[in-house]
Protein backbone atom coordinates (compact mmCIF):
# COMPACT_ATOMS: atom_id res chain seq x y z
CA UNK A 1 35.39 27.38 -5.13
CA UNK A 2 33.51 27.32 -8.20
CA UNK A 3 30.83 29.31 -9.72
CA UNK A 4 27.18 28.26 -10.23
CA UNK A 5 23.88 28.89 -9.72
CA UNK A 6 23.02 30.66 -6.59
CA UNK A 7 21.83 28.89 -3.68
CA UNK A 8 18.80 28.96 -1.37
CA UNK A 9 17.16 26.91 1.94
CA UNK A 10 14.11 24.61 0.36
CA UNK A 11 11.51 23.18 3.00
CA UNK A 12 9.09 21.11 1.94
CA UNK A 13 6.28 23.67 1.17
CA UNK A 14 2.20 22.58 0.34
CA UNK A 15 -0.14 24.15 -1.90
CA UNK A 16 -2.88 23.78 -4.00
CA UNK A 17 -0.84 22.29 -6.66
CA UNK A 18 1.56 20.81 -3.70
CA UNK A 19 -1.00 18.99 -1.69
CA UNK A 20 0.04 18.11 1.74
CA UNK A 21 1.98 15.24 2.69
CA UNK A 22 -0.51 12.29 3.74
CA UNK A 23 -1.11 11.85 7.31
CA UNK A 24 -0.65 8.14 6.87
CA UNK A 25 1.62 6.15 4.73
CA UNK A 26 -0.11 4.57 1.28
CA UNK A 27 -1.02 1.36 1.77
CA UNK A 28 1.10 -1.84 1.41
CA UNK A 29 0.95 -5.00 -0.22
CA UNK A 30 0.05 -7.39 2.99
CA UNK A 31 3.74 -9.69 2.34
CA UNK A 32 5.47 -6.47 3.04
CA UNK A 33 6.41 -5.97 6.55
CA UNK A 34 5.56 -2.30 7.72
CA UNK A 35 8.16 -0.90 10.15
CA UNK A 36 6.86 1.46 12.90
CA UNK A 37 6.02 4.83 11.62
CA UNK A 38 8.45 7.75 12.36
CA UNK A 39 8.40 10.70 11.02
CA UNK A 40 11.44 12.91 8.59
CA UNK A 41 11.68 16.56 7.68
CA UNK A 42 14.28 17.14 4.41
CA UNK A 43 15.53 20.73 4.18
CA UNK A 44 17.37 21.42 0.77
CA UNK A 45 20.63 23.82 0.35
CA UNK A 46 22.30 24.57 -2.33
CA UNK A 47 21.80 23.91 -6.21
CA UNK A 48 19.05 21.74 -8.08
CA UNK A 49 21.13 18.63 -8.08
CA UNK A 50 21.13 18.52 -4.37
CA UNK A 51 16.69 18.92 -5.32
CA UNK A 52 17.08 15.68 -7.09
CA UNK A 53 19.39 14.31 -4.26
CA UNK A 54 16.93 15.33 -2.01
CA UNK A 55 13.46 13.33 -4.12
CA UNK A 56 15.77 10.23 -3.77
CA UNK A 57 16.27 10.31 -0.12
CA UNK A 58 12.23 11.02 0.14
CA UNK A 59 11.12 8.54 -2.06
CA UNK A 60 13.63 5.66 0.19
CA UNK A 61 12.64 6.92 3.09
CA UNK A 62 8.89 6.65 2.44
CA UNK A 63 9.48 3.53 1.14
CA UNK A 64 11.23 2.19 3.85
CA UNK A 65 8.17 3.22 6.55
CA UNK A 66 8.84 6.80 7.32
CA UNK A 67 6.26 8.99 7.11
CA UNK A 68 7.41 12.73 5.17
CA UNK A 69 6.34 15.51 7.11
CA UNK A 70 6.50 19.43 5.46
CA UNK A 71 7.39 21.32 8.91
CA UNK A 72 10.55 20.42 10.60
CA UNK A 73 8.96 21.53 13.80
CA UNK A 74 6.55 18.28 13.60
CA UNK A 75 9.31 15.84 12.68
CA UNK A 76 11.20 13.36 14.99
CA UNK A 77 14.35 13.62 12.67
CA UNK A 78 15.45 16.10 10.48
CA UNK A 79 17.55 15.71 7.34
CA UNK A 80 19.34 18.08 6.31
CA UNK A 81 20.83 18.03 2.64
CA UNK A 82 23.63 20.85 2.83
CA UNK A 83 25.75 22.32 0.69
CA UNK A 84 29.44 22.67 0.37
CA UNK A 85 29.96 25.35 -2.35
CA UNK A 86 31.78 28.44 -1.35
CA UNK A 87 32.06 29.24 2.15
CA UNK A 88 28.68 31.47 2.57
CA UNK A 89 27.09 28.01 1.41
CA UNK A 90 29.06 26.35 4.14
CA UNK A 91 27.96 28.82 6.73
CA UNK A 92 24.65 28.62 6.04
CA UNK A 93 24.80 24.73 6.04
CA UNK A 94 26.37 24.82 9.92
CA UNK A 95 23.67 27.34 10.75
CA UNK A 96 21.18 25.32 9.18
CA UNK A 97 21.75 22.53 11.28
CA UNK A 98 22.56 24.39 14.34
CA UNK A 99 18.68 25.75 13.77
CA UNK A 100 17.41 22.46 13.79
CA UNK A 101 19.28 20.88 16.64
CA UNK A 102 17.39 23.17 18.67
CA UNK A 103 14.35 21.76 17.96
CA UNK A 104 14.91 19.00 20.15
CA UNK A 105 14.44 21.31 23.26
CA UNK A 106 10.92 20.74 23.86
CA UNK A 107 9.72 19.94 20.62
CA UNK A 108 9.28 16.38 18.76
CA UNK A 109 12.48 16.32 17.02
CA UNK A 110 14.86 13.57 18.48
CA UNK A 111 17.50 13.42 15.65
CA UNK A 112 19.52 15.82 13.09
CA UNK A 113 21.09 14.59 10.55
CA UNK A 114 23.59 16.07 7.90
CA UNK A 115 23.47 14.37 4.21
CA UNK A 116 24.57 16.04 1.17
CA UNK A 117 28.03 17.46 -0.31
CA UNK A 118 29.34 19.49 3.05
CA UNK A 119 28.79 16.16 4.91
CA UNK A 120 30.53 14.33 1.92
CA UNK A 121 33.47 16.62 1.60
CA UNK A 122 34.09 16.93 5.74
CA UNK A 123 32.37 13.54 7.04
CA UNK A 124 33.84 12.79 10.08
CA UNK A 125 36.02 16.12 10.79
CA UNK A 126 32.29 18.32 10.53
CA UNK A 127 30.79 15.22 12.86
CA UNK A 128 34.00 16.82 15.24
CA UNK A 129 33.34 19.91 15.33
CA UNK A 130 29.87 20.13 14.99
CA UNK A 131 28.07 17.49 17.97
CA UNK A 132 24.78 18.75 17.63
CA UNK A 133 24.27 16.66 14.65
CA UNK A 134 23.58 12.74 15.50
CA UNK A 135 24.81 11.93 12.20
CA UNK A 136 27.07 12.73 9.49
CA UNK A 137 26.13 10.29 6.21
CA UNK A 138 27.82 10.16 3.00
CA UNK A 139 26.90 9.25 -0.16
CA UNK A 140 27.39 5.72 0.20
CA UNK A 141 24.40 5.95 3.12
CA UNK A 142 21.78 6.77 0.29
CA UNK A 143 20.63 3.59 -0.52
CA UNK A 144 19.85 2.40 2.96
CA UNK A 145 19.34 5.91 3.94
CA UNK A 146 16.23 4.47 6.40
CA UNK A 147 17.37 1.91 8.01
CA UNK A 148 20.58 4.52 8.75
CA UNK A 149 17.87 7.01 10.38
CA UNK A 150 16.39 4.24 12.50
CA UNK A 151 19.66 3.16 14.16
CA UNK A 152 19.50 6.92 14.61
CA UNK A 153 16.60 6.75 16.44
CA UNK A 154 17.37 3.78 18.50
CA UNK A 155 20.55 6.02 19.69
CA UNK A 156 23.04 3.49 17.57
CA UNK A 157 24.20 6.17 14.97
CA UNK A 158 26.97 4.76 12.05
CA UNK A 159 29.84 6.10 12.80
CA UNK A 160 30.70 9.92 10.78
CA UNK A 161 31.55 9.30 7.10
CA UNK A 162 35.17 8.94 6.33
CA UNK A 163 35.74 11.31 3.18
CA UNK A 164 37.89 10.06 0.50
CA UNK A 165 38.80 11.26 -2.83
CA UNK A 166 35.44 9.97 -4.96
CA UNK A 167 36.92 10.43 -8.67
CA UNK A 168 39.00 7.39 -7.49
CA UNK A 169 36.00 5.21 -7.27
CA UNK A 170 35.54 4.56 -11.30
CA UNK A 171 37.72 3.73 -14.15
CA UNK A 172 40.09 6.84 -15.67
CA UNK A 173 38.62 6.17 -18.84
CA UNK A 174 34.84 7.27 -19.32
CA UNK A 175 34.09 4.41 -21.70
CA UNK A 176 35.03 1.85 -18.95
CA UNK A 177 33.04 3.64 -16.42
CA UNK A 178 29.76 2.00 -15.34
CA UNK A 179 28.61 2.90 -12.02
CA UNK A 180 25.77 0.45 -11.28
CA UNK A 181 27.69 -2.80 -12.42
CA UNK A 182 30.82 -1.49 -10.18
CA UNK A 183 28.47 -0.99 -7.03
CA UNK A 184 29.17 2.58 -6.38
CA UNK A 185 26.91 4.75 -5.30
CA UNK A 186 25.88 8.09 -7.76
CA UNK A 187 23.30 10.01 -6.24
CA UNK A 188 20.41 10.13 -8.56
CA UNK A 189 21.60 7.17 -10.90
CA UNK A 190 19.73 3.50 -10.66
CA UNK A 191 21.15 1.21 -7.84
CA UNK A 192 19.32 -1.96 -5.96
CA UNK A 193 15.61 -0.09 -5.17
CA UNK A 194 13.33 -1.39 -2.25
CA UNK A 195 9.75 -2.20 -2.66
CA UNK A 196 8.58 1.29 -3.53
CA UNK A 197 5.02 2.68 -2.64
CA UNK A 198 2.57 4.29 -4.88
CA UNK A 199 3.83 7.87 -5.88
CA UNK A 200 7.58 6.44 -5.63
CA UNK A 201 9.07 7.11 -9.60
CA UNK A 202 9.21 5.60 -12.14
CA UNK A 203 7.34 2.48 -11.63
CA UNK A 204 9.76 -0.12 -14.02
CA UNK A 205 12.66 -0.69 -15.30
CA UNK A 206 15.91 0.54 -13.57
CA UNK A 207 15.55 3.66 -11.92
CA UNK A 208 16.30 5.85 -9.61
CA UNK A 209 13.98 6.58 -6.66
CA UNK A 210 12.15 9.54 -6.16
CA UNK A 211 9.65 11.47 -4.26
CA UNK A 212 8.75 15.27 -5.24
CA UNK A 213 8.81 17.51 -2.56
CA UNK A 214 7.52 20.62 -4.57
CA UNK A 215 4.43 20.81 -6.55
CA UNK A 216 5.25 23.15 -8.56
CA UNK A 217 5.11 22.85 -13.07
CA UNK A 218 9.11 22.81 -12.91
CA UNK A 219 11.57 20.25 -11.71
CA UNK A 220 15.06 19.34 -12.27
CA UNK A 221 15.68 16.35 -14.12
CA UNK A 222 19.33 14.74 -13.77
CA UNK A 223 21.88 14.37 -17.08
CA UNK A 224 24.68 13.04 -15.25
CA UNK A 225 26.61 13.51 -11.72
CA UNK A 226 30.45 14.17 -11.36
CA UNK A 227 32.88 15.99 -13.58
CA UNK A 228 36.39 14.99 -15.23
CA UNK A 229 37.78 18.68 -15.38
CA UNK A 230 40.10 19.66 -13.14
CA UNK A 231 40.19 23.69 -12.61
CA UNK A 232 41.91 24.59 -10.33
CA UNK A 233 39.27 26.77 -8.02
CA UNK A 234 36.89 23.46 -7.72
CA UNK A 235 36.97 21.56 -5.24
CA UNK A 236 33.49 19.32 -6.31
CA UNK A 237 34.92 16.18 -8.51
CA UNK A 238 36.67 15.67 -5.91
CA UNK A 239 33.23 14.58 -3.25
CA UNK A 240 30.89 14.27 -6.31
CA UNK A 241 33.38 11.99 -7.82
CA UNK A 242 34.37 11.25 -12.04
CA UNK A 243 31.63 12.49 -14.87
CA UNK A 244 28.74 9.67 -14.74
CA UNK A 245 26.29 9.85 -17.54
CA UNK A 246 22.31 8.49 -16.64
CA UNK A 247 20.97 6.33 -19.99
CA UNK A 248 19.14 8.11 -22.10
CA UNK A 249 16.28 5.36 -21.59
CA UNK A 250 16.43 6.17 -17.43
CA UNK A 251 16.22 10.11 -18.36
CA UNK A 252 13.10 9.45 -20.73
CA UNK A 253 11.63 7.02 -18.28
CA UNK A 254 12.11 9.76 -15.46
CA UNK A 255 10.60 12.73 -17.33
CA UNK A 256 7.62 10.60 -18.33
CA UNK A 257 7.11 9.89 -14.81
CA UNK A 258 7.74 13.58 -14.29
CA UNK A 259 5.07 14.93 -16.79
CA UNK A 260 2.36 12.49 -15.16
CA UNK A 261 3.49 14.61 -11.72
CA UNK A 262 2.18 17.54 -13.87
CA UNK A 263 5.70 19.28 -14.32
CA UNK A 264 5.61 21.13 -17.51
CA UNK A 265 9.05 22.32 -17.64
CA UNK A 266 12.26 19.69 -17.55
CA UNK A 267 15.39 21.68 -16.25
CA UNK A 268 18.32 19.01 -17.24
CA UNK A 269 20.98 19.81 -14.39
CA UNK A 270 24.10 18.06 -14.08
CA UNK A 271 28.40 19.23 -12.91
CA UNK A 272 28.77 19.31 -17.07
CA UNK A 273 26.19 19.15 -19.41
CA UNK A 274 28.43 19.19 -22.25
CA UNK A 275 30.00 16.07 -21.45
CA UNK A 276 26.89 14.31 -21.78
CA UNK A 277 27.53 10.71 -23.26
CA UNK A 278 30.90 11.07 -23.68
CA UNK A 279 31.00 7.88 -21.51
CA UNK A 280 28.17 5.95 -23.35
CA UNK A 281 30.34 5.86 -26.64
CA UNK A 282 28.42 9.29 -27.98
CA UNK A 283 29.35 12.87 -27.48
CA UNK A 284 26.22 13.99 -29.01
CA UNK A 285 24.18 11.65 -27.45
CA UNK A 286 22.46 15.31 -25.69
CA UNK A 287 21.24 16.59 -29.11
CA UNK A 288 19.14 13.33 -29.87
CA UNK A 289 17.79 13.41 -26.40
CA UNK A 290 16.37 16.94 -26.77
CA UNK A 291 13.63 16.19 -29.28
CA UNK A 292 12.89 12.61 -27.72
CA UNK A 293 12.53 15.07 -23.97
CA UNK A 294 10.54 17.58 -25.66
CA UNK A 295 8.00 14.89 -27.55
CA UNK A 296 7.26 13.73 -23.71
CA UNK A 297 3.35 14.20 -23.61
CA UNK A 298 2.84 16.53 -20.91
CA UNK A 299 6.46 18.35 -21.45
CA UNK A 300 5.83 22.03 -22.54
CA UNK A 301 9.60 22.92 -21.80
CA UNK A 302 13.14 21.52 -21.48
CA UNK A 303 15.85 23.96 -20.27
CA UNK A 304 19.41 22.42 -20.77
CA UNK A 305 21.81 24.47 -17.30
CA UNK A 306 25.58 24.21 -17.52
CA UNK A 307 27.61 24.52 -20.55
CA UNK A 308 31.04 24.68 -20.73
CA UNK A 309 32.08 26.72 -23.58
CA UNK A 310 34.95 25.57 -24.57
CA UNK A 311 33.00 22.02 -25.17
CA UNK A 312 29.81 23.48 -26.57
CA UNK A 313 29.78 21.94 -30.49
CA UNK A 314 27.90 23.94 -33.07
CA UNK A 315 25.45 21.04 -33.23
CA UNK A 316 24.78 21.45 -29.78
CA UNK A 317 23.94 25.35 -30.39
CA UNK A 318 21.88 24.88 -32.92
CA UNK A 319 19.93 21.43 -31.31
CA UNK A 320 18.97 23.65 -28.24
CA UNK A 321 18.06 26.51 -31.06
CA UNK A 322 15.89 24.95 -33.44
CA UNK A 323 14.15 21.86 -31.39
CA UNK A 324 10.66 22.65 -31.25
CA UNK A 325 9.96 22.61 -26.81
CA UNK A 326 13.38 23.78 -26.18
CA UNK A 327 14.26 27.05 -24.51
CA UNK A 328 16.67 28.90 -26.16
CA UNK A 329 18.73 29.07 -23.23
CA UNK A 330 22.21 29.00 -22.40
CA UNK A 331 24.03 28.68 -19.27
CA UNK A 332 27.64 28.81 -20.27
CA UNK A 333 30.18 28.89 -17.53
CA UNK A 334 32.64 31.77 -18.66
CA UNK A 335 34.68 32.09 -15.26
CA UNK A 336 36.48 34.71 -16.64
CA UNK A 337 37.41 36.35 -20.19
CA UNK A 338 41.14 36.42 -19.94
CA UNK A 339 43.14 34.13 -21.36
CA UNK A 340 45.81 34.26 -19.12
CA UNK A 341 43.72 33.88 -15.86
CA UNK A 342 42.06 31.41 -17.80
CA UNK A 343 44.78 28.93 -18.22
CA UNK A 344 45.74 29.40 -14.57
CA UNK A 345 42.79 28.48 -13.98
CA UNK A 346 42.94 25.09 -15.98
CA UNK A 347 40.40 26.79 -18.25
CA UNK A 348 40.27 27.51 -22.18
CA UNK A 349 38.75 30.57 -24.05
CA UNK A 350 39.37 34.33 -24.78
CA UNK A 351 37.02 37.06 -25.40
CA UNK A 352 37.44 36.42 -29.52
CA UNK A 353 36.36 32.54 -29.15
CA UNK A 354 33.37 33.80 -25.97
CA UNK A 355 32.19 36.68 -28.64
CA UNK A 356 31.96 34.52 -31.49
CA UNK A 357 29.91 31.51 -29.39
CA UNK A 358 27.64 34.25 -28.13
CA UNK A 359 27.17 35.87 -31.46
CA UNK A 360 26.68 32.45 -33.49
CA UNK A 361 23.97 31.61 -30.58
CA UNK A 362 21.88 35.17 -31.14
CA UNK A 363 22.27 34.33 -35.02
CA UNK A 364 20.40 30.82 -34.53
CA UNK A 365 17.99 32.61 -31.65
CA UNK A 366 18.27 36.08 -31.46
CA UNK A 367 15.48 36.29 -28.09
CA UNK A 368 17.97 33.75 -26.60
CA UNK A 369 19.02 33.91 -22.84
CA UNK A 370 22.60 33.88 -22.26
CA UNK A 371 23.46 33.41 -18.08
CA UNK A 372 27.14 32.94 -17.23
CA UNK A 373 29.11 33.16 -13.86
CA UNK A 374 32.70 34.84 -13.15
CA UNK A 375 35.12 34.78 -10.56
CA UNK A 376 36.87 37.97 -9.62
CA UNK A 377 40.33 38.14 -8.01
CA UNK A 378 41.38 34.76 -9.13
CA UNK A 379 45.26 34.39 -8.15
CA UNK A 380 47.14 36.53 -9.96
CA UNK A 381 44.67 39.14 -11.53
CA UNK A 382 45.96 42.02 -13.01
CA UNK A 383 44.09 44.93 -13.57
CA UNK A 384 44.57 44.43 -16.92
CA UNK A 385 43.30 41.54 -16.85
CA UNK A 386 39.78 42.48 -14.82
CA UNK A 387 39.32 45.30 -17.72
CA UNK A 388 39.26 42.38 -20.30
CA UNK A 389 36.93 40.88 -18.04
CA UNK A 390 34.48 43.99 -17.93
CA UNK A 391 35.39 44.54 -21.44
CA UNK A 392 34.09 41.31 -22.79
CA UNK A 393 31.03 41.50 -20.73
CA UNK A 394 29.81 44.78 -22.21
CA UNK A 395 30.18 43.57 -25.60
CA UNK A 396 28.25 40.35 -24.49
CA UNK A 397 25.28 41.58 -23.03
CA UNK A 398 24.49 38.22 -21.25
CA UNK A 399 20.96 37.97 -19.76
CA UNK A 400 22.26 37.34 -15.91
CA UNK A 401 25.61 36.72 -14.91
CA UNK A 402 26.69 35.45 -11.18
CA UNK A 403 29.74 37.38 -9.68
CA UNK A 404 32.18 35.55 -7.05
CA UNK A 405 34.71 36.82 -5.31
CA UNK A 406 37.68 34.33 -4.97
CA UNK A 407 38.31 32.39 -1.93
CA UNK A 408 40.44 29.21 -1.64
CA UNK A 409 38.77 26.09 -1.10
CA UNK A 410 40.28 23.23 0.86
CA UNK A 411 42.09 20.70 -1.41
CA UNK A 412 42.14 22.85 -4.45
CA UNK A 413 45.22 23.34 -6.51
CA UNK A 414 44.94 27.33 -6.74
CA UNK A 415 44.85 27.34 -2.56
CA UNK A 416 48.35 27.02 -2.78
CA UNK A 417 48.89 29.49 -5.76
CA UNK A 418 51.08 32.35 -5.19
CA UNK A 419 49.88 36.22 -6.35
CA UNK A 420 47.10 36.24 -3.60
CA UNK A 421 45.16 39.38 -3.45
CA UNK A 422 44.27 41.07 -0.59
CA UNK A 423 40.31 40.28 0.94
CA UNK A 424 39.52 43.47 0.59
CA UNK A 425 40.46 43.94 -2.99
CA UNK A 426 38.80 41.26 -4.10
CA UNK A 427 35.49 42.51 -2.73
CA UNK A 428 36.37 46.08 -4.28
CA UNK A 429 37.02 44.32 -7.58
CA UNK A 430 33.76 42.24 -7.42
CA UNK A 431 31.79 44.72 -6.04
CA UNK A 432 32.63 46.86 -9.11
CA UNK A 433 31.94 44.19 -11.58
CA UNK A 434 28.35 43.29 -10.12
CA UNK A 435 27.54 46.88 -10.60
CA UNK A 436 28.41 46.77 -14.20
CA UNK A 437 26.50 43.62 -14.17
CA UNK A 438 23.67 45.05 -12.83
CA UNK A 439 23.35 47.86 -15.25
CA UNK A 440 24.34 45.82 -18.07
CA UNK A 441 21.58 43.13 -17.50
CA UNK A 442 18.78 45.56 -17.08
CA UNK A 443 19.72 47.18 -20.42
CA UNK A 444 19.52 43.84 -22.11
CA UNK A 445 16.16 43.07 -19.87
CA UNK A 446 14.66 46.59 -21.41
CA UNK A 447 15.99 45.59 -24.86
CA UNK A 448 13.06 42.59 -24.67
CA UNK A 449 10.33 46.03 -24.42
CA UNK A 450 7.91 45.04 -27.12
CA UNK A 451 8.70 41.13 -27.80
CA UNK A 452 6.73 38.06 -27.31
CA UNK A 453 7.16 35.73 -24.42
CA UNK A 454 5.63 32.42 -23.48
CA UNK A 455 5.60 32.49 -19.64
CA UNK A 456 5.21 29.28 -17.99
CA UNK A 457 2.95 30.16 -15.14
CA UNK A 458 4.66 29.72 -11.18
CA UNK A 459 2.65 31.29 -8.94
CA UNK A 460 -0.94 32.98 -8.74
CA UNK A 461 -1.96 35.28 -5.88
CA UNK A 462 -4.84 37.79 -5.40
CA UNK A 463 -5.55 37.74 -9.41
CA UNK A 464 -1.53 38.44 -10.08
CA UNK A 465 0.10 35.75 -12.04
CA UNK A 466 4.55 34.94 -11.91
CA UNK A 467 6.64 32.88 -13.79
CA UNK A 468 9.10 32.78 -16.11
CA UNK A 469 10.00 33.23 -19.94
CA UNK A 470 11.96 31.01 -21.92
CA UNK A 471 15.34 33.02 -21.19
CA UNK A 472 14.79 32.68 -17.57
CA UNK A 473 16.20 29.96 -15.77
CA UNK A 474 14.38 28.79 -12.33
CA UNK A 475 15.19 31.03 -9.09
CA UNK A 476 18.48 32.72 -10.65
CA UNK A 477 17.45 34.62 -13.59
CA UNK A 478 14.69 36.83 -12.84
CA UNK A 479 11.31 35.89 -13.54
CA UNK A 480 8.36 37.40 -15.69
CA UNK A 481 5.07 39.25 -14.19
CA UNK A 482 1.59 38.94 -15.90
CA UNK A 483 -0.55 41.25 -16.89
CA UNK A 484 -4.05 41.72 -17.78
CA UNK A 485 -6.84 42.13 -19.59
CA UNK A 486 -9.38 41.18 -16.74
CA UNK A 487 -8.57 39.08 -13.47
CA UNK A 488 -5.81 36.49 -14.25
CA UNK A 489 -7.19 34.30 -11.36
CA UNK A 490 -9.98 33.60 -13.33
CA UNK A 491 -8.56 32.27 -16.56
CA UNK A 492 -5.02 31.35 -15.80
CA UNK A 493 -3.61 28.59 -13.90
CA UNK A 494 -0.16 27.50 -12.33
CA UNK A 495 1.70 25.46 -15.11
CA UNK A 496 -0.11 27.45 -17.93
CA UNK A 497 2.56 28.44 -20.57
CA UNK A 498 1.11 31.76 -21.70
CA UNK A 499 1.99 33.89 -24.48
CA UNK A 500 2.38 37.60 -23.24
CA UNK A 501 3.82 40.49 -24.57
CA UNK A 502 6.31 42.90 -22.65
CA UNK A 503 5.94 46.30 -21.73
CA UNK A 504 8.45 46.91 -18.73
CA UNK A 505 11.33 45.64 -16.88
CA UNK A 506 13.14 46.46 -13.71
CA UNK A 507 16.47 44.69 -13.42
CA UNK A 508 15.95 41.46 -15.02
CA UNK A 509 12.52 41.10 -14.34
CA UNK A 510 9.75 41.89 -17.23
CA UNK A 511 6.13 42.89 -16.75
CA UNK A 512 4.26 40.92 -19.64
CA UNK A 513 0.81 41.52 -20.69
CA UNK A 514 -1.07 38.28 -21.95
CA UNK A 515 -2.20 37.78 -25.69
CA UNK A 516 -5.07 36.24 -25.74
């Protein structure tokens, strides 16, 4: 198990910024054979790499004749990208599928299928125990994702992915690694593309496909895919496979692409964001891209997620600081403050070397938003070592922070740890730090009283306008209401980065009223 951002089901939605999906395909150049029209249904678990995951699968399957449908209800096969986090995640995968298997009584829907990291960790043991699905894919299926849903169709399904251990699959050495020329498959990173239709991204040079699902001003934009630590609670190098960084030219050519889509804020997600061109010869190869992102006409915002602090430089800090279009954000994976459960759990830090990262970051940006995740009732825990924990968090004051209790994951070195605690005090223990959490967070929320925010404009309804300041990242770190003067519906619109004022907060959420 590992802790990240938290997770939620995504549908394809429509709006007036998300038009809906065409009722016919876009046309085709007439030396293209068309393949009879079916139509797909994606629905999205887990974090926002399985979003970009999820644009790839769209923009292949649209490309290779299937017509993208919002509703599941109205599709002949659903795909469903799960997620294989912690076991809540899991559960909520199963049921997710379960849900749309019964769609076949009566309705249109002829096939289910399972894509994603639950059907990449479990392949042909979740095809097993779970029949309702016609199809279990891996990662490998991406690339000829449609003609794998046809033979679907046609009641020939491939046979269940057979999981294996994907960190295998490149060089040990990151320098050597270079996933395109080696033929394995990295979702979201360039490999042989079909003939792609109009609205299919970018359109030259080598790229990953994609399709946008959401309309909305913000999308993800992927750094790299995999990791190279090894902690002992994670269980995802192994299915997501070794740390794989995208060229900085595919990135740029991506997030022009993206700002021509109308997204005004770039949210760079990858497993380690730290590690960024560490395999491309240049560990710092993230603080030149910044600027380059952030000149992207269009781009109002870039929003770097997960840090891991024991690899983030000082010229890191002070890139995402002082770049002009960058929030001042920081999503820096703490797990815990102790050193001891630290090292058990293949981790470095202590609250001394935490404290003096957060404190150099508020020197460089003192409105910066600090987010960080811990895990409580790792093997082992003392009670000591929880009250360094809750110690180093009040002196913190971190904007959000995610609380897990532990659970083993299948595979992982700490399932076999000794020092287990007892389920129900790890839930005592984490139910006492998320209440610390909680009153912590809406101090430092009610600290922001009387500052300036630019709020990059989500949502607009009955005059009332949402979204988000720079310290909030998308869907986990509360998000920022507008105020007047006068009806916002009138002068505002969605993607509008608006400088406001606060005047309240409750929890992590502000009320801003808007400067004019």
């Amino acid at each position: 198990m590992t802790a990240g951002p938290s997770y939620s089901k995504t549908v394809m939605t429509a709006s007036p910024e998300n038009p809906p999906l065409p009722a016919t395909l876009p046309a085709r150049p007439a030396d293209q054979p068309v393949a009879p029209t079916a139509t797909v249904a994606l629905v999205t678990l887990g974090c926002a790499r399985n979003d970009v995951d999820s644009e790839e699968l769209a923009g292949r399957l649209e490309a290779g004749g299937f017509l993208l449908v919002a509703d599941p209800e109205d599709a002949e096969t659903v795909v469903v990208n799960t997620c294989g986090f912690v076991e809540s995640a899991k559960k909520d995968s199963v049921d997710t599928l379960l849900s749309a298997a019964d769609l076949r009584t009566g309705g249109v829907t002829r096939a289910v299928v399972a894509v994603g990291c639950l059907a990449e960790r479990y392949g042909q043991d979740l095809a097993e125990s779970l029949p309702e699905a016609d199809a279990v894919l891996g990662f490998d299926d991406y690339p000829d994702i449609a003609a794998r849903l046809r033979s679907v169709l046609a009641g020939d399904p491939p046979p269940p992915h057979l999981p294996q251990d994907r960190r295998r699959l490149l060089p040990i050495s990151p320098t050597q690694r270079d996933a395109s020329a080696l033929a394995v498959v990295v979702p979201g990173h360039p490999v042989a593309a079909p003939d792609l239709p109009a609205g299919a991204a970018p359109d030259s040079g080598p790229r990953a496909v994609r399709r946008r699902l959401d309309g909305g001003p913000m999308a993800p934009l992927k750094l790299a895919s995999g990791c190279d630590r090894r902690c002992t609670f994670c269980a995802i190098p192994s299915f997501r496979g070794s740390f794989v960084s995208r060229r900085p030219g595919d990135v740029l050519g991506e997030a022009r692409w993206l700002a021509e889509q109308g997204v005004k804020e770039l949210f760079l997600v990858s497993e380690n964001s730290t590690s960024y061109g560490k395999d491309l010869g240049d560990l710092r190869l993230l603080e030149t891209l910044l600027p380059e992102l952030a000149a992207v006409e269009g781009v109002e915002r870039v929003r770097v997620s997960y840090l891991q602090p024991a690899e983030t430089r000082p010229g890191l800090v002070t890139a995402i600081a002082s770049t002009p279009g960058v929030a001042a954000y920081y999503d820096l994976s703490f797990q815990h403050a102790s050193n001891a459960v630290l090292r058990r759990m293949r981790r470095f830090g202590d609250p001394e070397s935490f404290l003096a990262l957060v404190g150099d970051i508020r020197r460089q940006a003192p409105e910066a938003g600090i987010r960080s995740n811990v895990i409580v009732g790792f093997p082992g825990e003392t009670e000591a070592d929880l009250a360094t924990l809750c110690d180093f968090l009040v002196d913190a004051r971190l904007d959000v922070v995610g609380v897990f209790g532990y659970s083993d994951e299948d595979g992982t070195e700490a399932a076999g740890y000794p020092g287990k605690l007892d389920e129900d005090e790890i839930a005592e223990r984490a139910e006492h730090v998320a209440r610390l959490v909680e009153e912590l967070t809406s101090q430092r929320a009610a600290d922001r009283i009387g500052s300036q925010v630019d709020v990059l404009v989500e949502s607009l309804e009955d005059g009332a306008a949402e979204g988000r300041a720079a310290h909030q990242g998308p869907e986990v770190d509360g998000c920022t209401t507008l105020t007047g003067p006068g009806d916002l519906g009138d002068t505002v619109r969605v993607g509008d980065l608006v400088p406001a004022v606060v005047t309240a907060s409750v929890g992590a959420d502000l009320v801003a009223e808007r400067v004019r």
